[in-house]
C-alpha atoms as a PDB file:
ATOM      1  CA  UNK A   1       0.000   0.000   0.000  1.00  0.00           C
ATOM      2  CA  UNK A   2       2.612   2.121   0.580  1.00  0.00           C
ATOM      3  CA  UNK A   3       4.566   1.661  -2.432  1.00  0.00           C
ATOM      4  CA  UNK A   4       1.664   2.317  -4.150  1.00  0.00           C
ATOM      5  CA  UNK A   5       0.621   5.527  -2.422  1.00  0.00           C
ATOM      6  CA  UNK A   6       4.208   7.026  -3.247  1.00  0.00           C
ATOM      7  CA  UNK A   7       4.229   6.176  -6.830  1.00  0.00           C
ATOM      8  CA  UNK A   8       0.459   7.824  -7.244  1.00  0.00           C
ATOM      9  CA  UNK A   9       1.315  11.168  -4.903  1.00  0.00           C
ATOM     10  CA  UNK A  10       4.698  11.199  -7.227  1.00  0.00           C
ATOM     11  CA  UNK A  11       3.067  10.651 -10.171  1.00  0.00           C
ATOM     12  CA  UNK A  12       1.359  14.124  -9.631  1.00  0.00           C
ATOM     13  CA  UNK A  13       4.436  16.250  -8.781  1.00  0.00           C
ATOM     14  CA  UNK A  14       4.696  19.002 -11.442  1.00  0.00           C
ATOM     15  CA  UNK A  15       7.390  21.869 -12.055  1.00  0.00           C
ATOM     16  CA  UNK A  16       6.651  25.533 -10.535  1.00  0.00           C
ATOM     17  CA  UNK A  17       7.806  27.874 -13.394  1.00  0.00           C
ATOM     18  CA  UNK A  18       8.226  30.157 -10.564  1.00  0.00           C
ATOM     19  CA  UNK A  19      10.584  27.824  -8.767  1.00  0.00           C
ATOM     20  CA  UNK A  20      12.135  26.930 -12.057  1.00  0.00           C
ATOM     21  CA  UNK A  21      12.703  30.615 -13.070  1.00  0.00           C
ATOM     22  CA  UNK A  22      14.360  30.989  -9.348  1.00  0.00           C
ATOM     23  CA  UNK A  23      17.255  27.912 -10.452  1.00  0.00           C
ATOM     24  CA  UNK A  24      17.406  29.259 -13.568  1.00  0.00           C
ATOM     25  CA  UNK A  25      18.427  32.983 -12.748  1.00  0.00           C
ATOM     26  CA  UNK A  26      20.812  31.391  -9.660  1.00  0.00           C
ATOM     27  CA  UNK A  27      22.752  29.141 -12.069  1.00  0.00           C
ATOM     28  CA  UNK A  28      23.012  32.447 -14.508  1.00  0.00           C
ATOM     29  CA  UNK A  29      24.485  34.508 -11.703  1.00  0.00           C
ATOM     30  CA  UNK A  30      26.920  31.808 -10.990  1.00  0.00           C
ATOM     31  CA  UNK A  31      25.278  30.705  -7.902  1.00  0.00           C
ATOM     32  CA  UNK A  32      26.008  26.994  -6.595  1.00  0.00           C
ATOM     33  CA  UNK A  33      22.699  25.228  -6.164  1.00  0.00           C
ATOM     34  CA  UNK A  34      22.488  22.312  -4.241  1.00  0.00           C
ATOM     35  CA  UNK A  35      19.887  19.820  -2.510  1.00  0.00           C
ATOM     36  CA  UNK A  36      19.980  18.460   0.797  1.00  0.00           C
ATOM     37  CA  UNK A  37      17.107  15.991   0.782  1.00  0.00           C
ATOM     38  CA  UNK A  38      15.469  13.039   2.997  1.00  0.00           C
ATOM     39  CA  UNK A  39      15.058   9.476   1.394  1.00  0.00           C
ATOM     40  CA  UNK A  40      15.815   6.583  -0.818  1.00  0.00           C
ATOM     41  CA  UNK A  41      17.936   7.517  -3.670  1.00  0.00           C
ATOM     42  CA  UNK A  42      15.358   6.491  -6.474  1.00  0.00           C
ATOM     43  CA  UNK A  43      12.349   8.433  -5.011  1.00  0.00           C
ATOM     44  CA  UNK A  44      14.157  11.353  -4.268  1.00  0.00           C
ATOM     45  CA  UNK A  45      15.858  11.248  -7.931  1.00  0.00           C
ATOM     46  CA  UNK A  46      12.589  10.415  -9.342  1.00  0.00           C
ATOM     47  CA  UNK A  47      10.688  13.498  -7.647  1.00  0.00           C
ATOM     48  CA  UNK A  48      14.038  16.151  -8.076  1.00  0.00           C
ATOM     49  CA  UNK A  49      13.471  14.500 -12.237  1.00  0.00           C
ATOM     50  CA  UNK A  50       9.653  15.779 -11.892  1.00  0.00           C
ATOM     51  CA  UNK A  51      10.084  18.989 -10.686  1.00  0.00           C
ATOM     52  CA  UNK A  52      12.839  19.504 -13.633  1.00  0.00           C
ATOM     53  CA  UNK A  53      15.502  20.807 -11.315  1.00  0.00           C
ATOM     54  CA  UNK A  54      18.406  17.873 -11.928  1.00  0.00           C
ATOM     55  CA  UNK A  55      19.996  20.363 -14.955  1.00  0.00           C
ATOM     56  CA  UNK A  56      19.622  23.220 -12.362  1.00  0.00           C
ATOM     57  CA  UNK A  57      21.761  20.959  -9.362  1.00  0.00           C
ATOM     58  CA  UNK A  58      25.741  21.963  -9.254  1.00  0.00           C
ATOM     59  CA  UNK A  59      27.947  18.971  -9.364  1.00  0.00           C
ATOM     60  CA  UNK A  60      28.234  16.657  -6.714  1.00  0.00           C
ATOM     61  CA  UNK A  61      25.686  18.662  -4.452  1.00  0.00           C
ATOM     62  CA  UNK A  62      23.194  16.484  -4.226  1.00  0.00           C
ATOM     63  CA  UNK A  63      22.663  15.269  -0.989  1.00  0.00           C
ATOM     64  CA  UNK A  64      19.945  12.345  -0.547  1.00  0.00           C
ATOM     65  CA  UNK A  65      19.530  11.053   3.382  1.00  0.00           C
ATOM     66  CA  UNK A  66      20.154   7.181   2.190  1.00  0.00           C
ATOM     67  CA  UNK A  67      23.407   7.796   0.292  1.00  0.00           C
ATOM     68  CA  UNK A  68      24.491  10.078   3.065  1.00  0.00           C
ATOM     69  CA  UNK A  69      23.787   7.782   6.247  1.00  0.00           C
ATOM     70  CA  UNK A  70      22.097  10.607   7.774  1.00  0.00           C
ATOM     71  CA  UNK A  71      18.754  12.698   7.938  1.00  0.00           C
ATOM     72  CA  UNK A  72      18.278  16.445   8.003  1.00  0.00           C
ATOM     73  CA  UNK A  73      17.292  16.095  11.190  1.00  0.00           C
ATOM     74  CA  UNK A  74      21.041  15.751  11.686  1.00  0.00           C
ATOM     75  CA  UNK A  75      23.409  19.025  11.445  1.00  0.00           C
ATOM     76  CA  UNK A  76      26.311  16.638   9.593  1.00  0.00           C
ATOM     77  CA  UNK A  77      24.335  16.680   5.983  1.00  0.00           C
ATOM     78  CA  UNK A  78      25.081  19.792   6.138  1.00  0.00           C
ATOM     79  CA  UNK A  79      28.145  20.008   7.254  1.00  0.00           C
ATOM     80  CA  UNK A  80      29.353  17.944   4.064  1.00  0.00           C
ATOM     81  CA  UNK A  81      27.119  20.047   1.921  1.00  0.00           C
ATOM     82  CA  UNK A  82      28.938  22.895   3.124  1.00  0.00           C
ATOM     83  CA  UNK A  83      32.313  21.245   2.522  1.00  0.00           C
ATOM     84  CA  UNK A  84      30.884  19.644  -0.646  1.00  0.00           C
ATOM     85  CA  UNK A  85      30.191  23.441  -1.836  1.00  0.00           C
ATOM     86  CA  UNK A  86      33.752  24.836  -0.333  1.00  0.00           C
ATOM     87  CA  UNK A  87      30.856  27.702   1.137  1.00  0.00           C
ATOM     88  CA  UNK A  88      31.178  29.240   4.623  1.00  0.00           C
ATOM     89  CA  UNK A  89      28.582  28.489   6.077  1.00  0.00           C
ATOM     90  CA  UNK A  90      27.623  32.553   6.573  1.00  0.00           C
ATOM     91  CA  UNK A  91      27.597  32.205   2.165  1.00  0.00           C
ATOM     92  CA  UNK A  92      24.971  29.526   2.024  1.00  0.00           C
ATOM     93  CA  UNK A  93      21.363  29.852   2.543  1.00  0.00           C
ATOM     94  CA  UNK A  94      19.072  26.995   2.879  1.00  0.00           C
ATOM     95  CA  UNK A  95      15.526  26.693   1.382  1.00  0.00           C
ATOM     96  CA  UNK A  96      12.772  24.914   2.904  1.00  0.00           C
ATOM     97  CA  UNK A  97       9.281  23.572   3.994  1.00  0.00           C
ATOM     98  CA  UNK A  98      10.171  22.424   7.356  1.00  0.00           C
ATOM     99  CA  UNK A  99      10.662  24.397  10.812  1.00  0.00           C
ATOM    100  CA  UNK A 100      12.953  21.949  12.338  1.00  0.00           C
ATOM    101  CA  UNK A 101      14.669  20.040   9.672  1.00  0.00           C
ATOM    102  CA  UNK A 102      15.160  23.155   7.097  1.00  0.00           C
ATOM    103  CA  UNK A 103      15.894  26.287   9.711  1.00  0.00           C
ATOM    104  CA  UNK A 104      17.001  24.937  12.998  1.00  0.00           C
ATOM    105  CA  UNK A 105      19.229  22.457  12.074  1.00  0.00           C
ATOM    106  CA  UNK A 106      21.035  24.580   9.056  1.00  0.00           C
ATOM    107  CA  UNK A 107      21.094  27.522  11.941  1.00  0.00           C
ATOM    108  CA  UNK A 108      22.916  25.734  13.759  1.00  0.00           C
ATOM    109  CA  UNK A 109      25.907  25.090  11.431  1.00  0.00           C
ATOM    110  CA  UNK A 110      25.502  28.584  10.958  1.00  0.00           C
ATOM    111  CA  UNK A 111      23.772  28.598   7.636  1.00  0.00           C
ATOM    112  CA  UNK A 112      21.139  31.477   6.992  1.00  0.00           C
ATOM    113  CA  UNK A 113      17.431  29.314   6.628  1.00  0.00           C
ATOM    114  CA  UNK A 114      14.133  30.312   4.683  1.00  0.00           C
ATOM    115  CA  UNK A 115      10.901  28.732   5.312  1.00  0.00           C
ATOM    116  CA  UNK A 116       8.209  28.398   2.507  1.00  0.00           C
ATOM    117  CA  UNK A 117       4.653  28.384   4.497  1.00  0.00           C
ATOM    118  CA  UNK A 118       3.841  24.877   3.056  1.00  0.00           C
ATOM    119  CA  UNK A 119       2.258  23.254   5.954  1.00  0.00           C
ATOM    120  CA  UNK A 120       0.956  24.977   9.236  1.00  0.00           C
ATOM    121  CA  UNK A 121       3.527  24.904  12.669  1.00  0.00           C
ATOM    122  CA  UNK A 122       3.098  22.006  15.077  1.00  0.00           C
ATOM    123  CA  UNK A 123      -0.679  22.190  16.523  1.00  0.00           C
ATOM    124  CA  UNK A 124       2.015  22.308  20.333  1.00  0.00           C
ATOM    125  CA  UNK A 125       3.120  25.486  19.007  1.00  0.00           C
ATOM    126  CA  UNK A 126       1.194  28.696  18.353  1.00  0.00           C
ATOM    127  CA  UNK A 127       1.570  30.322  15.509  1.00  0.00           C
ATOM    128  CA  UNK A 128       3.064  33.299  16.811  1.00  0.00           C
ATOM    129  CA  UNK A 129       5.571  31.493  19.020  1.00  0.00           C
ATOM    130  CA  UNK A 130       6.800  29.787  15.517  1.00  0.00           C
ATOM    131  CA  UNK A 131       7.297  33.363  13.996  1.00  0.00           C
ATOM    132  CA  UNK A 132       9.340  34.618  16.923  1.00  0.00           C
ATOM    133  CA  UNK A 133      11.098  31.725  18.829  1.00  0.00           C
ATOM    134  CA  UNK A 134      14.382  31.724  17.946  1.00  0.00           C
ATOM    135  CA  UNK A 135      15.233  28.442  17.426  1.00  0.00           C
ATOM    136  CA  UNK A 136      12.145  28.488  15.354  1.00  0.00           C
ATOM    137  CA  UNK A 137      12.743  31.992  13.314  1.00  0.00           C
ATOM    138  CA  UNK A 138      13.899  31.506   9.935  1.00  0.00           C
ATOM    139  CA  UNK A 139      15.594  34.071   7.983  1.00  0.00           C
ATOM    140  CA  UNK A 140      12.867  34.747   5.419  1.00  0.00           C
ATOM    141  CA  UNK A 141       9.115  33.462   5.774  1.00  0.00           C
ATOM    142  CA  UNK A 142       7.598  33.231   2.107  1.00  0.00           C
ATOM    143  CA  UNK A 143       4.460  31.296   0.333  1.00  0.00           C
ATOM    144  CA  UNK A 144       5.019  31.183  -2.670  1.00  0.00           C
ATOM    145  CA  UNK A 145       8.111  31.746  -5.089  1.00  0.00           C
ATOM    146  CA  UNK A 146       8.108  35.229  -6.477  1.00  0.00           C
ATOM    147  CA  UNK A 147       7.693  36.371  -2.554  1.00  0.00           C
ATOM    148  CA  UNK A 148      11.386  34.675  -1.873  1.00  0.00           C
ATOM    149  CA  UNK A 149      12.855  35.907  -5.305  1.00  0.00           C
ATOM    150  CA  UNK A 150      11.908  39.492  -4.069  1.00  0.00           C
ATOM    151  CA  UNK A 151      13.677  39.025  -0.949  1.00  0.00           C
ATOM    152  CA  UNK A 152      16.774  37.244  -2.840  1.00  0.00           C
ATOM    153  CA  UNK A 153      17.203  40.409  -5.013  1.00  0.00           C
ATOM    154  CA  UNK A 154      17.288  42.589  -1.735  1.00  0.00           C
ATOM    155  CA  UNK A 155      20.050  40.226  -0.220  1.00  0.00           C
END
C-alpha cells in the first residue's frame, strides 16, 4: 500500500515555473545550487526529475539522506554540503518547507534558513511562538516563489 501511495502522490508532482525561473536565474548569476534531501535515492531522484531541477543541481551537491547515512534532522548533511560546496557556512542559505529540519538544524551550522509556508507549525506550538522563537525563526518566511525571489534580489 505504501509503495503504491508514493508512486500515485509522485506521479502528480509538477514543475513551478516560478521555482524553475528561481534555479534558472541562480545558475546564470553563478550561484552553486544544491539539494539536501530526505530518502531513498530512487524516489528522491525520481521526484528532483519531476520537478525539472536535476539540470539546475551543481555537481556533486546532491545530498539524498540514504546515500548520506544521515537525515536532516542531523546538522552533519550539512556540514558535508557545506564542505561539498567549499561555502562558509555565513555564504549559504538553505531553502525549505520544514521548521525543524530546514531552519534549525542549518542555523545551527551557521547557515542562513528560509521557510516556505507549506504546511501549518506544530498544533504544540502557536503560531506566533513559531514566527518569533528563535530556534524556530527563519531568515525569510515566504508562500510562494516570487515572494522569496523578491527578498533574494534585496540580499
Amino acid at each position: 500500500f505504501l509503495h503504491a501511495y508514493r508512486e500515485a502522490m509522485r506521479a502528480r508532482i509538477q514543475p513551478a515555473q516560478l521555482f524553475l525561473e528561481l534555479f534558472e536565474a541562480l545558475a546564470r548569476a553563478g550561484v552553486l545550487r544544491g539539494i539536501v534531501s530526505d530518502g531513498s535515492l530512487e524516489g528522491q531522484s525520481e521526484v528532483l526529475f519531476r520537478l525539472g531541477l536535476l539540470p539546475y543541481i551543481s555537481p556533486n551537491l546532491c545530498l539524498i539522506s540514504e546515500a548520506q547515512g544521515v537525515e536532516k534532522s542531523h546538522p552533519e548533511i550539512y556540514r558535508r554540503a557545506l564542505a561539498l560546496a567549499q561555502v562558509a557556512p555565513n555564504r549559504a542559505l538553505m531553502i525549505g518547507d520544514h521548521l525543524e529540519r530546514d531552519v534549525a538544524v542549518p542555523q545551527s551550522v551557521g547557515m542562513k534558513a528560509v521557510l516556505l509556508r507549506a504546511h501549518p507549525p506544530p498544533q504544540f506550538i502557536a503560531k506566533e511562538l513559531s514566527a518569533t522563537a528563535r530556534v524556530l525563526r527563519p531568515d525569510f518566511q515566504f508562500d510562494n516563489w516570487s515572494d522569496l525571489n523578491a527578498w533574494l534580489v534585496n540580499q
